[in-house]
N, C-alpha and C. Protein backbone atom coordinates (compact mmCIF):
# COMPACT_ATOMS: atom_id res chain seq x y z
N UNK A 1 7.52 7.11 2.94
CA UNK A 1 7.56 5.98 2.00
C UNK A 1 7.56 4.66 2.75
N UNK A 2 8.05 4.40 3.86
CA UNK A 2 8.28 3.47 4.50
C UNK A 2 7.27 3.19 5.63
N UNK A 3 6.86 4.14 5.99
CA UNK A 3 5.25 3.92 6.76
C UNK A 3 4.27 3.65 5.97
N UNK A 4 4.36 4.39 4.57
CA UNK A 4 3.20 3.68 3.46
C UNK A 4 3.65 2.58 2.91
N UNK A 5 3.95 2.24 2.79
CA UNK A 5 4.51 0.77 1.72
C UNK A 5 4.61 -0.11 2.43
N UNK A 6 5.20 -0.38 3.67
CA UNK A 6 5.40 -1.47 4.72
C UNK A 6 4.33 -1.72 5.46
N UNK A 7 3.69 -0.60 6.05
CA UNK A 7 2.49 -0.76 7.32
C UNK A 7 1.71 -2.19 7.26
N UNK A 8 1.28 -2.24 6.05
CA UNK A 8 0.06 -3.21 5.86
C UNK A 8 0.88 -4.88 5.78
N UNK A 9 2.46 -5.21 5.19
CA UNK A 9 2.78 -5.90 5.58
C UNK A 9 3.15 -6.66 7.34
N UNK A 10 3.15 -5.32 8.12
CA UNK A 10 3.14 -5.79 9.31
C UNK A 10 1.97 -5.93 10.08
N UNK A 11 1.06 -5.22 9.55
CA UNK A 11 -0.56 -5.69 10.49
C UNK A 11 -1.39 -6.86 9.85
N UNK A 12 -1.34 -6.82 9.05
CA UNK A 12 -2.20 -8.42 8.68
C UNK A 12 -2.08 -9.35 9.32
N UNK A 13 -0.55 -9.97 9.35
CA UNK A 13 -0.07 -11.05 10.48
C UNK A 13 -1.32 -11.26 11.38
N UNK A 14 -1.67 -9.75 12.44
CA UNK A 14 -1.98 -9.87 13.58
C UNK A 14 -3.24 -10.93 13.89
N UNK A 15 -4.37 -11.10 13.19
CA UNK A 15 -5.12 -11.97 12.96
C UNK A 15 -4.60 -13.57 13.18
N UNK A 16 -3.71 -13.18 12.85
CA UNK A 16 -3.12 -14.99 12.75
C UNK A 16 -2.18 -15.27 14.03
N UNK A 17 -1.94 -14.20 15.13
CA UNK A 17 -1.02 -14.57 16.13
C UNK A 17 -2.36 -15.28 17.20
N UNK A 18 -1.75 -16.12 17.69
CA UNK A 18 -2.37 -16.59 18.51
C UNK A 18 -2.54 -15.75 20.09
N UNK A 19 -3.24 -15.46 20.77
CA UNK A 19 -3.62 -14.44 21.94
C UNK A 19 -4.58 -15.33 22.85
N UNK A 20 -3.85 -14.78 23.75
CA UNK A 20 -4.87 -15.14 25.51
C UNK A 20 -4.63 -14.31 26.08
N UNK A 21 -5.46 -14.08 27.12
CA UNK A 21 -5.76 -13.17 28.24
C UNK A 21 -3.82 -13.03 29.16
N UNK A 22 -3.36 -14.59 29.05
CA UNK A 22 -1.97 -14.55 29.95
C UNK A 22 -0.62 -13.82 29.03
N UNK A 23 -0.86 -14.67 27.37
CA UNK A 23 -0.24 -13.81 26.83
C UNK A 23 -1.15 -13.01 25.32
N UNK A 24 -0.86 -11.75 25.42
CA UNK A 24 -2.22 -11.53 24.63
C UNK A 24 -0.96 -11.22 23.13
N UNK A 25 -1.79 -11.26 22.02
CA UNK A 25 -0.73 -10.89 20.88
C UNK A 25 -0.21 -9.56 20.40
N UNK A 26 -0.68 -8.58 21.40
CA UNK A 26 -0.63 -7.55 20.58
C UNK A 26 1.06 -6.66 21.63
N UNK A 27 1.33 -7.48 22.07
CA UNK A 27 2.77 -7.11 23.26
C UNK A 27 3.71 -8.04 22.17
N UNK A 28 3.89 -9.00 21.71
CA UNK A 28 4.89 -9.48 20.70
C UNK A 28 4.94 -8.48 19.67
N UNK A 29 3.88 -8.67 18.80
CA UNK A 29 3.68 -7.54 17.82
C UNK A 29 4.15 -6.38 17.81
N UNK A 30 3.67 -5.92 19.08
CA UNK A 30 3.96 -4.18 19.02
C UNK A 30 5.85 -4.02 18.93
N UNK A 31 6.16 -5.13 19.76
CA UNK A 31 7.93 -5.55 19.54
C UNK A 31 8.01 -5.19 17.77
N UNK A 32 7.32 -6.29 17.38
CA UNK A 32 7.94 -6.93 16.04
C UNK A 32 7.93 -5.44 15.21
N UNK A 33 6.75 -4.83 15.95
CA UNK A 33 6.70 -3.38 14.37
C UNK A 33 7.48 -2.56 14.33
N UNK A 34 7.86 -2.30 15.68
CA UNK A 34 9.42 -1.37 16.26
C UNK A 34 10.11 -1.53 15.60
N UNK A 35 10.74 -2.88 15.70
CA UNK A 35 12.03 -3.38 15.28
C UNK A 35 11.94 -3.14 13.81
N UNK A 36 10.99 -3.37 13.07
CA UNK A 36 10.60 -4.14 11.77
C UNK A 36 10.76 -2.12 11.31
N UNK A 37 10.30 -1.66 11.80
CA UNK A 37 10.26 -0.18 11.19
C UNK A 37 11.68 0.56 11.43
N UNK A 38 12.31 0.23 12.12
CA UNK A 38 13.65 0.59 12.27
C UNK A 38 14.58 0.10 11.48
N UNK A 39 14.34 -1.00 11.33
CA UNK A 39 15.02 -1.82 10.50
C UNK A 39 14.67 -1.31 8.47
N UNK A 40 13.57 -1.26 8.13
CA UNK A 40 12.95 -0.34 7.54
C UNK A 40 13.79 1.30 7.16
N UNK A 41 13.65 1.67 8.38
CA UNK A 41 14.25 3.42 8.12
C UNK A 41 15.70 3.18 7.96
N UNK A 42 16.41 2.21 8.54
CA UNK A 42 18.23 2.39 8.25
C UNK A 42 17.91 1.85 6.43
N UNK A 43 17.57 1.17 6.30
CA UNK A 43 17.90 1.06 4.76
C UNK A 43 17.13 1.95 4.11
N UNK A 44 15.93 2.13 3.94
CA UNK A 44 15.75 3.08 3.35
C UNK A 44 16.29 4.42 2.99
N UNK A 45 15.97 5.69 4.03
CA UNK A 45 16.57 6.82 4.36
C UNK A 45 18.14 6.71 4.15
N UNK A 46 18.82 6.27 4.39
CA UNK A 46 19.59 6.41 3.73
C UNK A 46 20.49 6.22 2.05
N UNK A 47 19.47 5.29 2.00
CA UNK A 47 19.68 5.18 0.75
C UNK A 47 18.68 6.18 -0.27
N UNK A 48 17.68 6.71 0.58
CA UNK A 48 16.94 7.95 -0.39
C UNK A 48 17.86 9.31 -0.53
N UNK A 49 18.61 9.52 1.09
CA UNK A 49 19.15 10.36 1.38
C UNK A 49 20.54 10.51 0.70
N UNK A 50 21.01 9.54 0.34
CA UNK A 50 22.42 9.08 -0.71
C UNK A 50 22.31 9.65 -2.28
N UNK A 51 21.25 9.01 -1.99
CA UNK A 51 20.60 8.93 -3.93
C UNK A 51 20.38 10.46 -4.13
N UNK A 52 19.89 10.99 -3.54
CA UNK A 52 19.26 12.55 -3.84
C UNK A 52 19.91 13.56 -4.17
N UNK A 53 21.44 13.15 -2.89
CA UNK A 53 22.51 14.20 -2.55
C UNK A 53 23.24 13.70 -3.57
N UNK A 54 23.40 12.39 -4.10
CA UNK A 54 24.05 11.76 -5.60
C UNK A 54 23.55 12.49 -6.62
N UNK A 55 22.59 12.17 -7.24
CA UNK A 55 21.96 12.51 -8.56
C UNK A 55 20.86 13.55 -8.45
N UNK A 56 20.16 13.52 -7.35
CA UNK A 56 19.37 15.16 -7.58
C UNK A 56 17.74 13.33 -7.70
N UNK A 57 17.40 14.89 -8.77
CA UNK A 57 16.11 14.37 -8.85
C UNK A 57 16.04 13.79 -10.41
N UNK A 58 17.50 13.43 -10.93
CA UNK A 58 17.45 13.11 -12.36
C UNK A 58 18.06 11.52 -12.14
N UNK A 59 17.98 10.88 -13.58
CA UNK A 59 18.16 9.57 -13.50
C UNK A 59 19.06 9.54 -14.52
N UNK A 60 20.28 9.22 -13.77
CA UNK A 60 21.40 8.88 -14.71
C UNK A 60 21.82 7.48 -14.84
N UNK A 61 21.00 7.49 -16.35
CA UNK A 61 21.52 6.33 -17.12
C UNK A 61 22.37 5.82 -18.18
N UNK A 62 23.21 7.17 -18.66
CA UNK A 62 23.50 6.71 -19.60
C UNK A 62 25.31 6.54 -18.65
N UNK A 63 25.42 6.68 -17.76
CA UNK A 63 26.81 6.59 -17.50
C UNK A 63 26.65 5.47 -16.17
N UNK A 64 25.75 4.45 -16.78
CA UNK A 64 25.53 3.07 -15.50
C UNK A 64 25.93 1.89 -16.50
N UNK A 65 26.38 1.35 -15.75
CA UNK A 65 26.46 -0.02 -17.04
C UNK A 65 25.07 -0.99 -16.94
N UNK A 66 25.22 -1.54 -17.86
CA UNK A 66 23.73 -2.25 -18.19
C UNK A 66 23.55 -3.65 -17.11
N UNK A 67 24.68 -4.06 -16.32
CA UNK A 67 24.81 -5.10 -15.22
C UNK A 67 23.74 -4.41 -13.79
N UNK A 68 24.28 -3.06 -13.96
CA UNK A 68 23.94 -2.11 -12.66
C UNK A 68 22.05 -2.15 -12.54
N UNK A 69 22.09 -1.41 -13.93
CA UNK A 69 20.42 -1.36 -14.64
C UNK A 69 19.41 -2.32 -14.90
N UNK A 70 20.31 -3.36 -15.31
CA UNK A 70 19.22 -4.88 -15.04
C UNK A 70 19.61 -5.60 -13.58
N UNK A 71 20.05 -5.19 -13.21
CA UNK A 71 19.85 -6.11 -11.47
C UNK A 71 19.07 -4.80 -10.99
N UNK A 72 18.99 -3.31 -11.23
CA UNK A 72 18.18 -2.72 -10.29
C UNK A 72 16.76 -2.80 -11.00
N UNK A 73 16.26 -3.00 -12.07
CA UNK A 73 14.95 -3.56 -12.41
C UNK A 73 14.77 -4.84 -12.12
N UNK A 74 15.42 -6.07 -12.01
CA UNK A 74 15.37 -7.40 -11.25
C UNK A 74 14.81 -7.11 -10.07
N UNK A 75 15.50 -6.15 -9.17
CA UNK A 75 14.88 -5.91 -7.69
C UNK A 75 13.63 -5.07 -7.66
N UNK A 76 13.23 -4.46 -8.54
CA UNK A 76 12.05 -3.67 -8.80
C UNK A 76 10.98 -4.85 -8.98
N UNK A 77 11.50 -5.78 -10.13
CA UNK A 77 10.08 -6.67 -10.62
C UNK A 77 9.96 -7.85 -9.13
N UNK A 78 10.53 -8.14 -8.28
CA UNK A 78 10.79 -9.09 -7.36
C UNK A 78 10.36 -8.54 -6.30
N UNK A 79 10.38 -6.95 -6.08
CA UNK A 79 9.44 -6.08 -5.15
C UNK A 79 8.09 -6.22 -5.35
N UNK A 80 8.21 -5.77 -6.91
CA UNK A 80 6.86 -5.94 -7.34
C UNK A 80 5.65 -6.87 -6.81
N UNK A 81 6.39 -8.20 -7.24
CA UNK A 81 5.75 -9.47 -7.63
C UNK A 81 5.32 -10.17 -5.68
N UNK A 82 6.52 -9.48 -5.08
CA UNK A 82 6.22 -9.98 -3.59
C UNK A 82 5.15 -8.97 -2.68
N UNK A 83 5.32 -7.65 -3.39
CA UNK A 83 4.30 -6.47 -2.58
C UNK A 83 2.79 -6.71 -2.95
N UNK A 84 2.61 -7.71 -3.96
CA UNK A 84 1.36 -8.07 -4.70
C UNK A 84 0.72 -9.05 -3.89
N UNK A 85 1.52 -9.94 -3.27
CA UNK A 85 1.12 -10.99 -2.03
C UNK A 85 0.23 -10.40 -1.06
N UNK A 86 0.59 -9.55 -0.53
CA UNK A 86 0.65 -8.81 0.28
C UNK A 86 -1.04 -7.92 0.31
N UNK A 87 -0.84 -6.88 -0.74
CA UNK A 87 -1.97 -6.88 -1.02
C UNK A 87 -2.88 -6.87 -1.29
N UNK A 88 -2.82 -8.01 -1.97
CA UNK A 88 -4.07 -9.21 -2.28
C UNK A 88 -4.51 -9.92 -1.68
N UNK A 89 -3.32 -9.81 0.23
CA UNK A 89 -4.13 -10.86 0.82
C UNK A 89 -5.95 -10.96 1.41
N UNK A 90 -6.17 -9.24 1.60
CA UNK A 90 -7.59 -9.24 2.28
C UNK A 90 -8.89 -10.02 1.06
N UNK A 91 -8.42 -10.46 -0.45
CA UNK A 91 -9.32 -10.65 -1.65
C UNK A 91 -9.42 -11.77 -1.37
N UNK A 92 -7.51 -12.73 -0.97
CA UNK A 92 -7.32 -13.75 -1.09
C UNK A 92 -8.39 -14.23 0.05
N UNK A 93 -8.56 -13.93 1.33
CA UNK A 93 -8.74 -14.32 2.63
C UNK A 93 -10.58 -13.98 2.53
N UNK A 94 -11.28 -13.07 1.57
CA UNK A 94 -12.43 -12.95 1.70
C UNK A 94 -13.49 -14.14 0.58
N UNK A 95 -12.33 -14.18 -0.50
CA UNK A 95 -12.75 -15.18 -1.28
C UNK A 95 -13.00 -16.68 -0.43
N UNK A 96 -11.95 -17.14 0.37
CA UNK A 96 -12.13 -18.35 0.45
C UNK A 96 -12.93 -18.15 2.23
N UNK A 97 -13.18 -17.24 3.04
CA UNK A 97 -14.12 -17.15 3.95
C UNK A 97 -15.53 -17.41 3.13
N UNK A 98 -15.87 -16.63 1.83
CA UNK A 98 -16.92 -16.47 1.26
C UNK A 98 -17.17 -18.41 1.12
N UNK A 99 -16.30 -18.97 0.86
CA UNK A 99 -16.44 -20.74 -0.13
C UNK A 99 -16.88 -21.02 1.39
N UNK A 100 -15.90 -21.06 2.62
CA UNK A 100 -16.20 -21.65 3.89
C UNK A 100 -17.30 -21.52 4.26
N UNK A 101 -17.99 -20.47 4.08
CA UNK A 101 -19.09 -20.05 5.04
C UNK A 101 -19.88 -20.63 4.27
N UNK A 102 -20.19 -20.87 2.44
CA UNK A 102 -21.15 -21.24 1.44
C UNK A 102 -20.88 -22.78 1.36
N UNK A 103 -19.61 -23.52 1.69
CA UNK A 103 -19.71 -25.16 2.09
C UNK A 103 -19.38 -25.95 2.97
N UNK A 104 -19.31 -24.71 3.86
CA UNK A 104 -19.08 -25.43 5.67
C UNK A 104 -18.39 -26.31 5.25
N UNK A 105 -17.14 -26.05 4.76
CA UNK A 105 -16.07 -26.94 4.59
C UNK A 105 -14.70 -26.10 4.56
N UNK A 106 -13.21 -26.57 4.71
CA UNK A 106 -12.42 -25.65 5.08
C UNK A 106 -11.63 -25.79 3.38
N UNK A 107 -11.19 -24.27 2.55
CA UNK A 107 -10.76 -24.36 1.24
C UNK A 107 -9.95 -25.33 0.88
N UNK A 108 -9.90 -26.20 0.09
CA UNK A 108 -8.46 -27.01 -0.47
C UNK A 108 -7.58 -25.66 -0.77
N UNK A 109 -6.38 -25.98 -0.77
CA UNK A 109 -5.16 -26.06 -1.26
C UNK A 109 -5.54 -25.31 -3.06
N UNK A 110 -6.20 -26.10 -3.30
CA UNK A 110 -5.93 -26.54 -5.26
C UNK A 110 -6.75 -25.21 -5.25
N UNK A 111 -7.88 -25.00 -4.88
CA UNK A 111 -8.85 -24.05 -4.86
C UNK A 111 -7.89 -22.60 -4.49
N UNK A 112 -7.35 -22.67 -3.13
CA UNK A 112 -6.59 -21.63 -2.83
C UNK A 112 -6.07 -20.78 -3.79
N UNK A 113 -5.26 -22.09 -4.55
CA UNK A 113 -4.49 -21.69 -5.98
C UNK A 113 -4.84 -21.12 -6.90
N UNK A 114 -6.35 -21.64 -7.26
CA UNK A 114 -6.82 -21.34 -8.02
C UNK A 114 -7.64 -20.03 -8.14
N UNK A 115 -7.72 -19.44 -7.03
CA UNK A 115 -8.41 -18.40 -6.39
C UNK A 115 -7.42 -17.38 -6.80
N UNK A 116 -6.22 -17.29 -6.08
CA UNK A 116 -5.12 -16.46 -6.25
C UNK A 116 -4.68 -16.37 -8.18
N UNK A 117 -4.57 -17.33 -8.53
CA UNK A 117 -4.05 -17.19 -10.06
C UNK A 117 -5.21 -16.08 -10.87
N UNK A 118 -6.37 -16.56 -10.57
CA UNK A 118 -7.83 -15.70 -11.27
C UNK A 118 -7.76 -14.16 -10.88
N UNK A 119 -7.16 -14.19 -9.44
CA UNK A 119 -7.59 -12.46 -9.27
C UNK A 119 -5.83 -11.45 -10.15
N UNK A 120 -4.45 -12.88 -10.08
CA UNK A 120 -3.53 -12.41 -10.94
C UNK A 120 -3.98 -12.30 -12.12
N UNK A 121 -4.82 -12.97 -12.92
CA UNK A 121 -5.17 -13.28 -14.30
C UNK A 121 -5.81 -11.65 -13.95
N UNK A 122 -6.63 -11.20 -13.51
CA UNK A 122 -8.23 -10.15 -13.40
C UNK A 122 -7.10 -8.86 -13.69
N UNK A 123 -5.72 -8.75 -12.56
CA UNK A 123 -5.22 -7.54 -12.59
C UNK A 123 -4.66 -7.32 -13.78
N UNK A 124 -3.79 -8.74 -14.38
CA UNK A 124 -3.15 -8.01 -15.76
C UNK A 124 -3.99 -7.97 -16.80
N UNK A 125 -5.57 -8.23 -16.80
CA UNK A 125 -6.34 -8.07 -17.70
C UNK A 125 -6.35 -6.60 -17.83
N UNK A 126 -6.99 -6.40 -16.80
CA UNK A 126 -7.49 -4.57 -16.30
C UNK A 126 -6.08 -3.75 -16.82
N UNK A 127 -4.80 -4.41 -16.42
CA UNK A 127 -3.60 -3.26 -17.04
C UNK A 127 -3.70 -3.30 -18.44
N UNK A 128 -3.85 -4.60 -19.24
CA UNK A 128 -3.44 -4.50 -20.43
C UNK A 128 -5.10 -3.87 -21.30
N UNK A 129 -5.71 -4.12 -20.42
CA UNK A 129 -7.14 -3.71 -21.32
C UNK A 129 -7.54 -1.78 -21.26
N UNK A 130 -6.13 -1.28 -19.62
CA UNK A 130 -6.88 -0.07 -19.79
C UNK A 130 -5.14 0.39 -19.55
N UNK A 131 -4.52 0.49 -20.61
CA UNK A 131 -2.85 0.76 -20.06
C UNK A 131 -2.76 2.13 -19.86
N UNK A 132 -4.12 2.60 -20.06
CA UNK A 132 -3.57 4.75 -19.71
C UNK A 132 -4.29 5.07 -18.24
N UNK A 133 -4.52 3.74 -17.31
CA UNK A 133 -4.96 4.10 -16.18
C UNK A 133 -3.91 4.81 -15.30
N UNK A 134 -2.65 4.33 -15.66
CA UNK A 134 -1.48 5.23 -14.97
C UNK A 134 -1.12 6.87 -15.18
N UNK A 135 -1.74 7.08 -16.27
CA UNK A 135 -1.97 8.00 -15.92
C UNK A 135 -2.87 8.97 -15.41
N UNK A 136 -3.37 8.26 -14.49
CA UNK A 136 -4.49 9.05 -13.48
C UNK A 136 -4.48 8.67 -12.39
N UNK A 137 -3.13 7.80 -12.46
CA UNK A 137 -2.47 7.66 -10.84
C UNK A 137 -2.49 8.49 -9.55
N UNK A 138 -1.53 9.61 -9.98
CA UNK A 138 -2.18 10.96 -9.21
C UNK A 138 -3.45 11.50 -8.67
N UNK A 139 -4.61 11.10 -9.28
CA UNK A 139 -5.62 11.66 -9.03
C UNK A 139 -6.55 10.38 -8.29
N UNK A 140 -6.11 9.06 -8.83
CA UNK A 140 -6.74 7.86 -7.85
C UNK A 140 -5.87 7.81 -6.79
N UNK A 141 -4.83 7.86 -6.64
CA UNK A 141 -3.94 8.03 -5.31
C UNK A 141 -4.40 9.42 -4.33
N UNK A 142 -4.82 10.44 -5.33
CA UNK A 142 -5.34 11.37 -4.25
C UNK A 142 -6.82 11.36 -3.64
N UNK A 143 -7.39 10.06 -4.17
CA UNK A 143 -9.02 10.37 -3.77
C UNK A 143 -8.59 8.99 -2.71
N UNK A 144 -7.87 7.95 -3.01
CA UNK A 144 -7.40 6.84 -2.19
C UNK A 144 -6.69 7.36 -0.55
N UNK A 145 -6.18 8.66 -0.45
CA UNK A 145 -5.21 9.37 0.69
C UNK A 145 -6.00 8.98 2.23
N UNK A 146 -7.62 9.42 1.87
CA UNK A 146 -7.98 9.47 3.30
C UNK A 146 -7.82 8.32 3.83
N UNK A 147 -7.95 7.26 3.03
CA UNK A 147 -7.84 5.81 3.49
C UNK A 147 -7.04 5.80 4.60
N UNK A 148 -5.49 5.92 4.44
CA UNK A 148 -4.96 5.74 5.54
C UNK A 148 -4.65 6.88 6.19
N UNK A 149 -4.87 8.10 5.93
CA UNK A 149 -4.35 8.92 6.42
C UNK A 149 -5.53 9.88 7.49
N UNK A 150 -6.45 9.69 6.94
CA UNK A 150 -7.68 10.19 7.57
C UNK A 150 -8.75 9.83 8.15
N UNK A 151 -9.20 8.39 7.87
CA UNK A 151 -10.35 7.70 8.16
C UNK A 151 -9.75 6.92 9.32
N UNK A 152 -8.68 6.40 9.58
CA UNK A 152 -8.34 5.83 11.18
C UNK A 152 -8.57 6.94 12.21
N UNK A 153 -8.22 8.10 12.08
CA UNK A 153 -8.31 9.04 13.21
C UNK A 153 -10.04 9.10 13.20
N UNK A 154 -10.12 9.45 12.29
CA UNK A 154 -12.17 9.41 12.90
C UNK A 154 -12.72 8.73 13.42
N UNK A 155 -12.45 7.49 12.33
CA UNK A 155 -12.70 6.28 13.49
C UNK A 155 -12.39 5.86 14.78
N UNK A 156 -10.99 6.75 15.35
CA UNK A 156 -10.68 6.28 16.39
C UNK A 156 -11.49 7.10 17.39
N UNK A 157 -11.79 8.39 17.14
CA UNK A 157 -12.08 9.47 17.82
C UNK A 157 -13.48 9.11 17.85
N UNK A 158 -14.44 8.33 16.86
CA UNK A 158 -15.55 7.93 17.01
C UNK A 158 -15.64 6.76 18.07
N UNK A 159 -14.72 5.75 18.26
CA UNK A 159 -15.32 4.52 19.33
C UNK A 159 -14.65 4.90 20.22
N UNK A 160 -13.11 5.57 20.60
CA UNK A 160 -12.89 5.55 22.04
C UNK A 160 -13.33 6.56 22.86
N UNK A 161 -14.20 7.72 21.62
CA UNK A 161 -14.80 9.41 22.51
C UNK A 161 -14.05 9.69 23.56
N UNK A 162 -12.63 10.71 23.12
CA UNK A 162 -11.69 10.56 23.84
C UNK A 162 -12.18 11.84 24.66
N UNK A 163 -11.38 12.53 25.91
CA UNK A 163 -12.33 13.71 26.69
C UNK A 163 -12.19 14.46 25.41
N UNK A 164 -12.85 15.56 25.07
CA UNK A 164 -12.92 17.07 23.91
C UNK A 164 -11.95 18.00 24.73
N UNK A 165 -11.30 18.11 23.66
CA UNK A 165 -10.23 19.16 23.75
C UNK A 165 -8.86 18.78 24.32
N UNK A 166 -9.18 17.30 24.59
CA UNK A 166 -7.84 16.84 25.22
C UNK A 166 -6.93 16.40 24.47
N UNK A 167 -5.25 16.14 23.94
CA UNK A 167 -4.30 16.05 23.75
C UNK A 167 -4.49 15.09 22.41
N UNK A 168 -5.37 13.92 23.06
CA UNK A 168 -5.75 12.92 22.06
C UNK A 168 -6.70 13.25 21.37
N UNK A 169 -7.27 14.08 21.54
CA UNK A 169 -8.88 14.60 20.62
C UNK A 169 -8.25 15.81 19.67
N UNK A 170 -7.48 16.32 19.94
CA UNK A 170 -6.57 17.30 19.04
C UNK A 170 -5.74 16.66 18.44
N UNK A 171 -4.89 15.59 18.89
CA UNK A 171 -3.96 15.09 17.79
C UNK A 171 -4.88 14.41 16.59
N UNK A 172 -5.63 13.52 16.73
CA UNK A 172 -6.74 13.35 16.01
C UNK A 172 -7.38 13.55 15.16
N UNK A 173 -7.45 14.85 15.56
CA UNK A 173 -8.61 16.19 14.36
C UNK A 173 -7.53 16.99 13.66
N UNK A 174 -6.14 16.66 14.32
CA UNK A 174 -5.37 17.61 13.45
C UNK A 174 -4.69 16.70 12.32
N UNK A 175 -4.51 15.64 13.07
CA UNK A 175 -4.08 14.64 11.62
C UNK A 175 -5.57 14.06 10.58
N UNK A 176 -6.23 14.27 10.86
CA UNK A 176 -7.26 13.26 10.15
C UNK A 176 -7.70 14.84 9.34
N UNK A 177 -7.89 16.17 9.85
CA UNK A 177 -8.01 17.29 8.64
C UNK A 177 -6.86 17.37 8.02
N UNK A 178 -5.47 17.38 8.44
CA UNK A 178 -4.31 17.38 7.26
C UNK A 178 -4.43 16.01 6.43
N UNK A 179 -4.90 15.26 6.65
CA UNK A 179 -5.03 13.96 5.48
C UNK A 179 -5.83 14.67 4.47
N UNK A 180 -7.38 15.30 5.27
CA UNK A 180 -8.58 15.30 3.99
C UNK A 180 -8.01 16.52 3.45
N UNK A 181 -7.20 17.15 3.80
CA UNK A 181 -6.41 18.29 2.69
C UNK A 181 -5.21 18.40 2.11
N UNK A 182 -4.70 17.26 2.37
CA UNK A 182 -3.66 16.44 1.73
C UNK A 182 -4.38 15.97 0.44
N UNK A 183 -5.47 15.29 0.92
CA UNK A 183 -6.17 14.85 -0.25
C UNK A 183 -6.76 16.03 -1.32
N UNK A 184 -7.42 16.44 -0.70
CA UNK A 184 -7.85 17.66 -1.97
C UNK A 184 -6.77 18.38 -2.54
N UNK A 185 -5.62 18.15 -2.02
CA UNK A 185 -4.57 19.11 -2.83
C UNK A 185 -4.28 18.40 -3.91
N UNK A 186 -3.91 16.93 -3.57
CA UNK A 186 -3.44 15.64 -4.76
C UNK A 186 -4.35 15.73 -5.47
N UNK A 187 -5.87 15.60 -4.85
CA UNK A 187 -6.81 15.79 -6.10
C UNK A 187 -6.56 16.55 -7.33
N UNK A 188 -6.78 18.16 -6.82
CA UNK A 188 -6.04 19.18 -7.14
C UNK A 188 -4.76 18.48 -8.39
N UNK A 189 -3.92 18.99 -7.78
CA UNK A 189 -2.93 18.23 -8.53
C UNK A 189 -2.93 17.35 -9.66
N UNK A 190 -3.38 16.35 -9.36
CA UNK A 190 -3.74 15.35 -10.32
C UNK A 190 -4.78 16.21 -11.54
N UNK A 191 -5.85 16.39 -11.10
CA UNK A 191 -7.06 17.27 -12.03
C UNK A 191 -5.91 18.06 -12.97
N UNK A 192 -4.78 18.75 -12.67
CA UNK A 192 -4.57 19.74 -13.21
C UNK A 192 -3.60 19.33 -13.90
N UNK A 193 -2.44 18.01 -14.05
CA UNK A 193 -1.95 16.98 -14.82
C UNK A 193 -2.70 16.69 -15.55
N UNK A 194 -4.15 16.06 -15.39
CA UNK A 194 -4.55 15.16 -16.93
C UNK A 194 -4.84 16.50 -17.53
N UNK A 195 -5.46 17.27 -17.28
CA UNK A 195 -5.97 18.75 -17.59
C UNK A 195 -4.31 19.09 -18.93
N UNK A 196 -3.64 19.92 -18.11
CA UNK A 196 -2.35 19.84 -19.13
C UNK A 196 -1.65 18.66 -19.80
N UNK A 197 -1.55 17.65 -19.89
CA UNK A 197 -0.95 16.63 -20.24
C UNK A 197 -1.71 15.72 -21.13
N UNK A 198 -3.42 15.70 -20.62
CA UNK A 198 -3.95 14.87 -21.58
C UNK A 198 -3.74 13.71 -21.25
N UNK A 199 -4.99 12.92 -21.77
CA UNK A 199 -5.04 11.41 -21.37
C UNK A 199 -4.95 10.55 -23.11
N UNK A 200 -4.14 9.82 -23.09
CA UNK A 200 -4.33 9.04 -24.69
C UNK A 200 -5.04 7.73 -24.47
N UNK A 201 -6.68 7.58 -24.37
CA UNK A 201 -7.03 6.38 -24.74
C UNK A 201 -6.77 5.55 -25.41
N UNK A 202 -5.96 4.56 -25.51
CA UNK A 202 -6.32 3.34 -26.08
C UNK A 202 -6.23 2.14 -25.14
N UNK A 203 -7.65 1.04 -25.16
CA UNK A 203 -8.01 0.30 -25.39
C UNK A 203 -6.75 -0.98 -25.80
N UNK A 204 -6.38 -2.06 -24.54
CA UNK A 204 -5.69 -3.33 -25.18
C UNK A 204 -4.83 -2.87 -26.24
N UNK A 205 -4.31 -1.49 -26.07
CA UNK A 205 -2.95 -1.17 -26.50
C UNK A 205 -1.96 -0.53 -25.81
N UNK A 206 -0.87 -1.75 -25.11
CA UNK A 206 0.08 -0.74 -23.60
C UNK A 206 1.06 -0.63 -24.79
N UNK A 207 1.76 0.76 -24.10
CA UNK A 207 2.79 1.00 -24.53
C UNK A 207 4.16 0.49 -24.27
């Protein structure tokens, strides 16, 4: 959970650190992700590991008080609303490369704004216009898997052509085939949810 959800907040930065040959950026960084992922696993894990051995896999609400329940959805919508920054930045950053490069001029500010509000406006259109896309979460999350889980190792194994059969050419092929069958299982999975469960179309009606 914490290698998926965080990762992409700590590599984006990297673009923006400044690097030279004397000090290059990727020796700060590699610091910052350590720390930043450690820091990461003490709160997390234990608090998954608390919760589990607490309540199981059920959600007990009726014996929480309603102070407890609206500050832990407060921190949900404030996760939300900040993990959305995040990633939206590659839309945010291609939109206004796209204006730079089309008016050899560098984006205003106002534009920036205005850029970012349109693609917020685009997402809660798409939720409220298609509110039963969640449920096919499962099955877009399982065709989405190789993304990170499988397509870096190919790629890596494609530009650095590491020796065959060596340590790095096996770790490689063994993580990048457990992704693409990670994936077909979620597929799997998912297929066999809407399959039993059913999908309820409607159209600009969320529940």
């Amino acid at each position: 959970m914490s290698y998926y959800q965080k990762q992409k907040g700590k590599t984006l930065p990297v673009a923006t650190m400044p690097s030279t040959e004397k000090n290059p950026s990727h020796v700060p960084m590699w610091i910052g992700v350590k720390v930043a992922y450690a820091i990461i696993a003490m709160c997390l894990f234990p608090l998954a590991i608390g919760g589990y051995w607490a309540y199981g896999h059920k959600y007990h609400g009726r014996d929480t008080s309603q102070f407890v329940l609206a500050l832990t959805s407060l921190l949900v919508i404030i996760n939300a609303v900040s993990s959305f920054q995040i990633y939206g930045m590659p839309m945010f950053d291609d939109m206004e490369s796209k204006y730079t490069k089309r008016k050899n001029k560098p984006c205003p500010w106002w534009l920036r704004s205005g850029f970012r509000a349109m693609f917020a406006y685009g997402c809660f259109f798409v939720a409220v216009a298609i509110p039963f896309l969640g449920s096919l979460a499962g099955l877009i999350g399982g065709i989405a898997v190789p993304i990170t889980f499988a397509y870096p190792c190919f790629m890596w194994l494609r530009i650095k052509k590491p020796k065959k059969y060596g340590i790095m050419w096996w770790l490689n092929w063994v993580l990048g085939l457990s992704g693409m069958i990670l994936s077909v299982v979620l597929i799997a999975a998912g297929i066999y949810v809407v399959i039993d469960t059913g999908i309820e179309v409607s159209f600009f009606k969320p529940h």
